[in-house]
Each structure stands twice: as structure tokens, then as C-alpha cells.
Protein backbone atom coordinates (compact mmCIF):
# COMPACT_ATOMS: atom_id res chain seq x y z
CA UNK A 1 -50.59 -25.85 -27.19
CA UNK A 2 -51.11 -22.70 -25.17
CA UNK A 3 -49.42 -24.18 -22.19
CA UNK A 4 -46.70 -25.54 -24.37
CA UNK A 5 -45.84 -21.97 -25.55
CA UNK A 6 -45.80 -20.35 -22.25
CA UNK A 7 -43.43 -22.72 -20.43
CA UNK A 8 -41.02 -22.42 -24.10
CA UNK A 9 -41.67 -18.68 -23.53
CA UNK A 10 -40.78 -18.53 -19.67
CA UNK A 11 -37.53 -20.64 -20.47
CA UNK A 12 -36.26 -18.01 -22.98
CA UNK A 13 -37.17 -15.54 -19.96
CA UNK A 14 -35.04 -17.24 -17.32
CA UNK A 15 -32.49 -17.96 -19.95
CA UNK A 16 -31.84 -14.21 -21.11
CA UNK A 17 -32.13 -13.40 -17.43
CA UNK A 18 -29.57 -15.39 -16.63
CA UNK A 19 -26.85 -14.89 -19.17
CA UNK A 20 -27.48 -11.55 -18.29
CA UNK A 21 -26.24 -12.15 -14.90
CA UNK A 22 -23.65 -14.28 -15.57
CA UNK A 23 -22.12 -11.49 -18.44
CA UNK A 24 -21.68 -9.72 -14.89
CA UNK A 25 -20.89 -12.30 -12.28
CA UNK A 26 -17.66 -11.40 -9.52
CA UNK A 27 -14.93 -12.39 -11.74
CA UNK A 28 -15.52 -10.12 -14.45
CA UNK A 29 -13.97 -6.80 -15.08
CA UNK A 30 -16.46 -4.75 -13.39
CA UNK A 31 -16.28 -1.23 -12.76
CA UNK A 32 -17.88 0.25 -9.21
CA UNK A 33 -20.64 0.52 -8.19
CA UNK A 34 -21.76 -3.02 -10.50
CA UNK A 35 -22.71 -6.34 -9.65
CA UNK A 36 -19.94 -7.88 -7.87
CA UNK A 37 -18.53 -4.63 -6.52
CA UNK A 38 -21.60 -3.21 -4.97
CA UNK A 39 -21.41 0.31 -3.00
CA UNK A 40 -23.23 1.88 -0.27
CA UNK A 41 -22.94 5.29 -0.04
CA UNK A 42 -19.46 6.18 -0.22
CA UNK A 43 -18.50 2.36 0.65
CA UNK A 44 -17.28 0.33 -2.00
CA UNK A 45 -16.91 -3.70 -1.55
CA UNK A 46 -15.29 -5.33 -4.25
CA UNK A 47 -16.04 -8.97 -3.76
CA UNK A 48 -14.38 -10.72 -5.79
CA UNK A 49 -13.02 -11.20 -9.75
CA UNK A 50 -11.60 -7.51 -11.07
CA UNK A 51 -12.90 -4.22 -9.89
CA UNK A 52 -12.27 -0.65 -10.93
CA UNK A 53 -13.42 1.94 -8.88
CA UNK A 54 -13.10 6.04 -9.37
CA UNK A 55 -13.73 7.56 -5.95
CA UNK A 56 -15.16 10.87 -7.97
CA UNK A 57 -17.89 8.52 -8.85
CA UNK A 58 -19.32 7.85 -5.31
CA UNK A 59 -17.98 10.26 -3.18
CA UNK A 60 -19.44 13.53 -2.02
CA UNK A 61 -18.58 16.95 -0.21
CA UNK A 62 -19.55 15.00 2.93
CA UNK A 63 -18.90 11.15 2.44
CA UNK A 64 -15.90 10.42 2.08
CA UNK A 65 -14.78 7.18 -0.15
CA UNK A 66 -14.20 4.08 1.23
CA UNK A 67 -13.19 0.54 -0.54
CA UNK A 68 -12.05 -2.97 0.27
CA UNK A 69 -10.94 -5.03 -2.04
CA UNK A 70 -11.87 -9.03 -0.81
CA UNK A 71 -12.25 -12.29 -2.07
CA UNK A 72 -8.59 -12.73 -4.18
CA UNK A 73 -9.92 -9.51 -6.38
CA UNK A 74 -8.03 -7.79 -8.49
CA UNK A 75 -8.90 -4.31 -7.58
CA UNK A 76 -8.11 -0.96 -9.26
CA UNK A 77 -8.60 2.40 -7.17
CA UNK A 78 -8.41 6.02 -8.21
CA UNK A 79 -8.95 8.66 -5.45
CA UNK A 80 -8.58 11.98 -4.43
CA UNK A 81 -8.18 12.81 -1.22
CA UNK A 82 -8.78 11.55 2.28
CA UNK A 83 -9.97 8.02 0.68
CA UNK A 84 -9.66 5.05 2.63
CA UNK A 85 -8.65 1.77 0.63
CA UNK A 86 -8.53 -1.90 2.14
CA UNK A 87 -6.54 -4.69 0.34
CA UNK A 88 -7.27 -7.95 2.38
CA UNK A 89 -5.48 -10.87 2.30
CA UNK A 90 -5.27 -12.92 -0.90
CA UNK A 91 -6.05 -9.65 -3.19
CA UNK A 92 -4.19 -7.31 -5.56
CA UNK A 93 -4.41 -3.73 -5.40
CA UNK A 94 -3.45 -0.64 -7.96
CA UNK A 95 -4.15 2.65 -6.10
CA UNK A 96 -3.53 5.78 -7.78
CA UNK A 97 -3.95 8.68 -4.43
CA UNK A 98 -3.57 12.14 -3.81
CA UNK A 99 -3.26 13.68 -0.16
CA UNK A 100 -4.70 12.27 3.30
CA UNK A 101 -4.98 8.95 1.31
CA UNK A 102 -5.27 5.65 4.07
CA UNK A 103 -4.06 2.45 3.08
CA UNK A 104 -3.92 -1.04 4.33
CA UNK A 105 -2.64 -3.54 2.69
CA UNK A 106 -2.50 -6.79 4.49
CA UNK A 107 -0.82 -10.31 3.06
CA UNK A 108 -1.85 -8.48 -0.31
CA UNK A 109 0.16 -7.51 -3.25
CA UNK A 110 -0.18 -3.57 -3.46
CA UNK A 111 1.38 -1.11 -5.34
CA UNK A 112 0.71 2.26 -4.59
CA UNK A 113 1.31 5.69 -6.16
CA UNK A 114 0.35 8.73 -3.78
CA UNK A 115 0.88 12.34 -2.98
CA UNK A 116 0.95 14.23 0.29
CA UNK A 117 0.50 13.07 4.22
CA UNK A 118 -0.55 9.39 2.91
CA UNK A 119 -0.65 6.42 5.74
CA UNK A 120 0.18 3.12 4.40
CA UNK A 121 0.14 -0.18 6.38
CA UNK A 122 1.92 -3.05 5.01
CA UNK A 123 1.56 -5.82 7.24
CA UNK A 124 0.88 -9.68 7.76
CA UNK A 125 3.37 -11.01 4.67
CA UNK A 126 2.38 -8.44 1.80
CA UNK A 127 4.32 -7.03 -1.06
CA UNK A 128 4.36 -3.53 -1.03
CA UNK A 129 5.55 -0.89 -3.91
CA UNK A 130 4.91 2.25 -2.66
CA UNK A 131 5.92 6.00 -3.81
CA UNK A 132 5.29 9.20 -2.32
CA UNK A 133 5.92 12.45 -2.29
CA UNK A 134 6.14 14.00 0.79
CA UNK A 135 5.12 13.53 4.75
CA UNK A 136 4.26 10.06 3.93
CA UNK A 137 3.76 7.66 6.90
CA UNK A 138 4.59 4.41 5.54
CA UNK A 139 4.93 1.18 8.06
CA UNK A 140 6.36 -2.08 6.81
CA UNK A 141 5.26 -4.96 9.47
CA UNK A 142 5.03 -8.84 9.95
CA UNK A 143 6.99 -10.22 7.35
CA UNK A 144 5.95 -8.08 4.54
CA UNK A 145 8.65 -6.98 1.86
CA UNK A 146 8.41 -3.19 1.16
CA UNK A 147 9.78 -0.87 -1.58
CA UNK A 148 9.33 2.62 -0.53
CA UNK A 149 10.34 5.87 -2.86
CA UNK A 150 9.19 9.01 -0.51
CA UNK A 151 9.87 12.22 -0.73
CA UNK A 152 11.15 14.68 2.30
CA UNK A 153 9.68 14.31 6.18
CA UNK A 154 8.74 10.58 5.59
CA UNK A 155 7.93 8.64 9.03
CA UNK A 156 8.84 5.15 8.37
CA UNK A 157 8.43 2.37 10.81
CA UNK A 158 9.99 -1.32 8.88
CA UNK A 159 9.65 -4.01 12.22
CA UNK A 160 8.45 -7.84 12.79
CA UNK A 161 10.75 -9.85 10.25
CA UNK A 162 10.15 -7.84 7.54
CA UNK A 163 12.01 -6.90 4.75
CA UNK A 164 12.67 -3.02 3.58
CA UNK A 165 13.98 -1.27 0.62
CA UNK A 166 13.79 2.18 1.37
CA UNK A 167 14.51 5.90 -0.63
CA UNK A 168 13.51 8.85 1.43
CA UNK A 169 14.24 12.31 1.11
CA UNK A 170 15.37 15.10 3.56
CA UNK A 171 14.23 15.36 7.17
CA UNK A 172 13.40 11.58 7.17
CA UNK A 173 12.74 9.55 10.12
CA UNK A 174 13.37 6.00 10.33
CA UNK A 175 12.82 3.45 12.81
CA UNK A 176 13.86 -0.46 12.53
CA UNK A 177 13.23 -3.72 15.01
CA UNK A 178 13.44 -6.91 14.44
CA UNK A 179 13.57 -6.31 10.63
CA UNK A 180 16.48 -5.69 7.56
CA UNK A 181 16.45 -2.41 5.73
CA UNK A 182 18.95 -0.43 3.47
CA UNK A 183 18.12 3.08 3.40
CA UNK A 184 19.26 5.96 1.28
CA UNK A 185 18.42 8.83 2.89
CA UNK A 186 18.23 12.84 2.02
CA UNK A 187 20.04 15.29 4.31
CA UNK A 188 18.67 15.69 7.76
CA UNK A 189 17.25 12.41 8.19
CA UNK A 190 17.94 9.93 11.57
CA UNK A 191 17.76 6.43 11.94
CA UNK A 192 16.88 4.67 15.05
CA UNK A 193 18.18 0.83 14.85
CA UNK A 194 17.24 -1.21 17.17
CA UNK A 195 16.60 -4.75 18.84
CA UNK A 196 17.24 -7.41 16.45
CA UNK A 197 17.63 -5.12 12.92
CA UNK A 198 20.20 -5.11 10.43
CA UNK A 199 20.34 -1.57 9.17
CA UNK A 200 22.36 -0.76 5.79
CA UNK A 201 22.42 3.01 5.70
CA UNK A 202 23.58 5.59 3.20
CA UNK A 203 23.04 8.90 3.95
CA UNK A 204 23.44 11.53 0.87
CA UNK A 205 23.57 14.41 3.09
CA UNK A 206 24.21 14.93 7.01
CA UNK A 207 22.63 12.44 9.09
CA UNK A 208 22.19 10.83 12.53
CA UNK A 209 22.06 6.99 12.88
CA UNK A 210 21.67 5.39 16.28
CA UNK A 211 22.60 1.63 16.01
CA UNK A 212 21.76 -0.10 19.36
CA UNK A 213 20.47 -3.04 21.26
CA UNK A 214 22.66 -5.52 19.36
CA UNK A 215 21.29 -4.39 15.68
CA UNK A 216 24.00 -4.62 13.05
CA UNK A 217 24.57 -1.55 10.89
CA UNK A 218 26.46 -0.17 8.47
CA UNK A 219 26.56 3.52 7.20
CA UNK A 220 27.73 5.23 4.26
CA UNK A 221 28.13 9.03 3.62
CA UNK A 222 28.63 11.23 0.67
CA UNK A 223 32.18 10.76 -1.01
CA UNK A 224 32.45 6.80 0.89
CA UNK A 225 33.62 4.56 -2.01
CA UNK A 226 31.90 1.74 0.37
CA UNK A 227 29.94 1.21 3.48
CA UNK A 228 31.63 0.68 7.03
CA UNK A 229 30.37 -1.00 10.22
CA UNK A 230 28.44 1.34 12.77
CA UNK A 231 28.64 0.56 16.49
CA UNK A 232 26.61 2.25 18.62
CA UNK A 233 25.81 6.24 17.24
CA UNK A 234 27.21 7.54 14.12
CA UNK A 235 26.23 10.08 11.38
CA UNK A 236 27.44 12.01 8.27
CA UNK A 237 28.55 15.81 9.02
CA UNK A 238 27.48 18.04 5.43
């Protein structure tokens, strides 16, 4: 009887136990650090399921946050500055950023809302909504498809078959191979489009586009009722 009673008592253990751990299992909304999204420090690893993660949590006047979202998560991030944030392939990232923010997003589906002197990587087929405000470095690469909104000074690099949408404000600088982009631009920007890029450019200001290396371009200034074919260097005089 005694022995009956323990093993009915150690089942109810291990049963408790684990529901407990399966209330809390990677696929779950968990929020970081938490089983399935364990951190390390300042490092953050969301493995899997749907993670939520506020950088002020785990990051300190001398570690600075870190998180990669794996394993076809669906990963929320809030940070502040100079956070770095990894979206791996299969995954879906929300990041909410300040200044100095780094992040990679890579045959992922990412949208991104950031401040100041941000570096973005799109690359290796993933969607991409980004906006900025300004001195953003974005980069658009290997067949991803990229919305950018960015404020003035943006450096933005759209190459290898991918796809760009882009809004940028003044003192932009664009660069294009191998890729399609239409660009609206703020005055004082340039455009540099080159091998293999088809370049649709309006300009809402004065502007410099360079169209060479057999790109195809077209360019637009303030007061055009329509867009004309570039060859070779063009711009928009204020």
C-alpha cells in the first residue's frame, strides 16, 4: 500500500512538472529571457515559437544587447541604442530601434522602425519594410524586396537581383547593380546606376544621376508631368 502511494504520488510529480514545461515550451508567446528564448548576458537567442524581448531588460552600461531570432520564430524586439538584432532565415522580425541600431535580416520577413545612424542588411531573398530617420545605412542584396522610408544623408546600396522601393530625403546617396529600384529622392541626393540596373528616379529637388554601364534609367524632376529616359549623366537643377 505504501509503495502503491508513492509511485501514484511521484506520477502526479512528473505530471505537474511536466505541464509546467510544456505551458512554456518554444512555440509559445514567451517573453526574454524564458524558456525557449534563453539569454546570456546581454545575448538573447530566441529559438523558436514567439519571442518578445525589451533590450532595457538585459542590457547594461557595459553589455550591450544582442538577439537572434532562429528556428521560424516569430520574434519581437525593442531596443535602444547600439543593439544588435539577427533575423535568420525562415523567421519574422518586429524591431522597434533608436540610434546605432545593427540589423540583419537574412531570407526573413522584417519590418523595421528605427532612428538615427541605423545599419540594416537585407539580403539572401528577404522582405524588408524599413523606416528611418536620418543617416541610415540601409543595403538591399540577393534577391530580397525592400521598402525603405529614410530620412536625409541615407547611404543606400539595392544590388544582386533585388528589388527596391525607395523614399529618401536630402543629401541621399544611392547606388544600384544588377538590381530595379524607383527612387524619390530629397534635394541634393546622387544616384550611381550601374551594370545591369534599371533605375526609375524622381528627384524632388536638385539632383545628380549617373546612368552607366548599360543600366536603363529614367528620371523625373520637380514640375515633370512624367518621367523621361536618362542616357548616360543627368540631374535636376533647383
Amino acid at each position: 500500500m505504501t509503495k502503491t502511494l508513492f509511485i501514484a504520488a511521484s506520477l502526479t510529480a512528473w505530471s505537474v512538472l511536466f505541464a509546467g514545461c510544456e505551458e512554456n515550451t518554444p512555440g509559445d508567446n514567451v517573453q526574454c529571457p524564458g524558456v525557449g528564448c534563453p539569454c546570456s548576458g546581454a545575448e538573447c537567442d530566441c529559438q523558436g515559437g514567439s519571442c518578445n524581448l525589451d533590450c532595457a531588460d538585459i542590457e547594461t552600461p557595459t553589455r550591450v544587447c544582442s538577439f537572434e531570432c532562429e528556428g521560424g520564430a516569430d520574434c519581437g524586439v525593442t531596443c535602444g541604442t547600439n543593439c544588435n538584432i539577427e533575423c535568420s532565415p525562415g523567421t519574422a522580425c518586429d524591431v522597434d530601434a533608436l540610434s546605432n541600431a545593427n540589423v540583419s535580416c537574412s531570407d526573413a520577413t522584417c519590418e523595421i522602425d528605427a532612428e538615427s545612424n541605423v545599419d540594416i542588411d537585407c539580403t539572401r531573398g528577404a522582405q524588408c519594410v524599413v523606416a528611418a530617420t536620418t543617416s541610415a545605412d540601409l543595403d538591399c542584396d540577393s534577391g530580397a524586396t525592400c521598402e525603405f522610408n529614410a530620412g536625409g544623408n541615407a547611404e543606400i546600396d539595392c544590388d544582386g537581383n533585388s528589388t527596391c522601393t525607395v523614399s529618401a530625403g536630402p543629401f541621399s546617396e544611392i547606388e544600384v547593380e544588377r538590381a530595379t529600384g524607383a527612387f524619390t529622392l530629397g534635394a541634393g541626393s546622387t544616384v550611381e546606376c550601374g551594370v545591369g540596373a534599371t533605375c526609375d528616379v524622381v528627384c524632388e529637388g536638385d539632383c545628380n544621376v549617373r546612368c552607366t554601364n548599360g543600366a536603363a534609367c529614367t528620371l523625373q524632376c520637380a514640375g515633370d508631368t512624367e518621367p523621361s529616359p536618362l542616357v548616360d549623366s543627368g540631374g535636376c537643377a533647383a
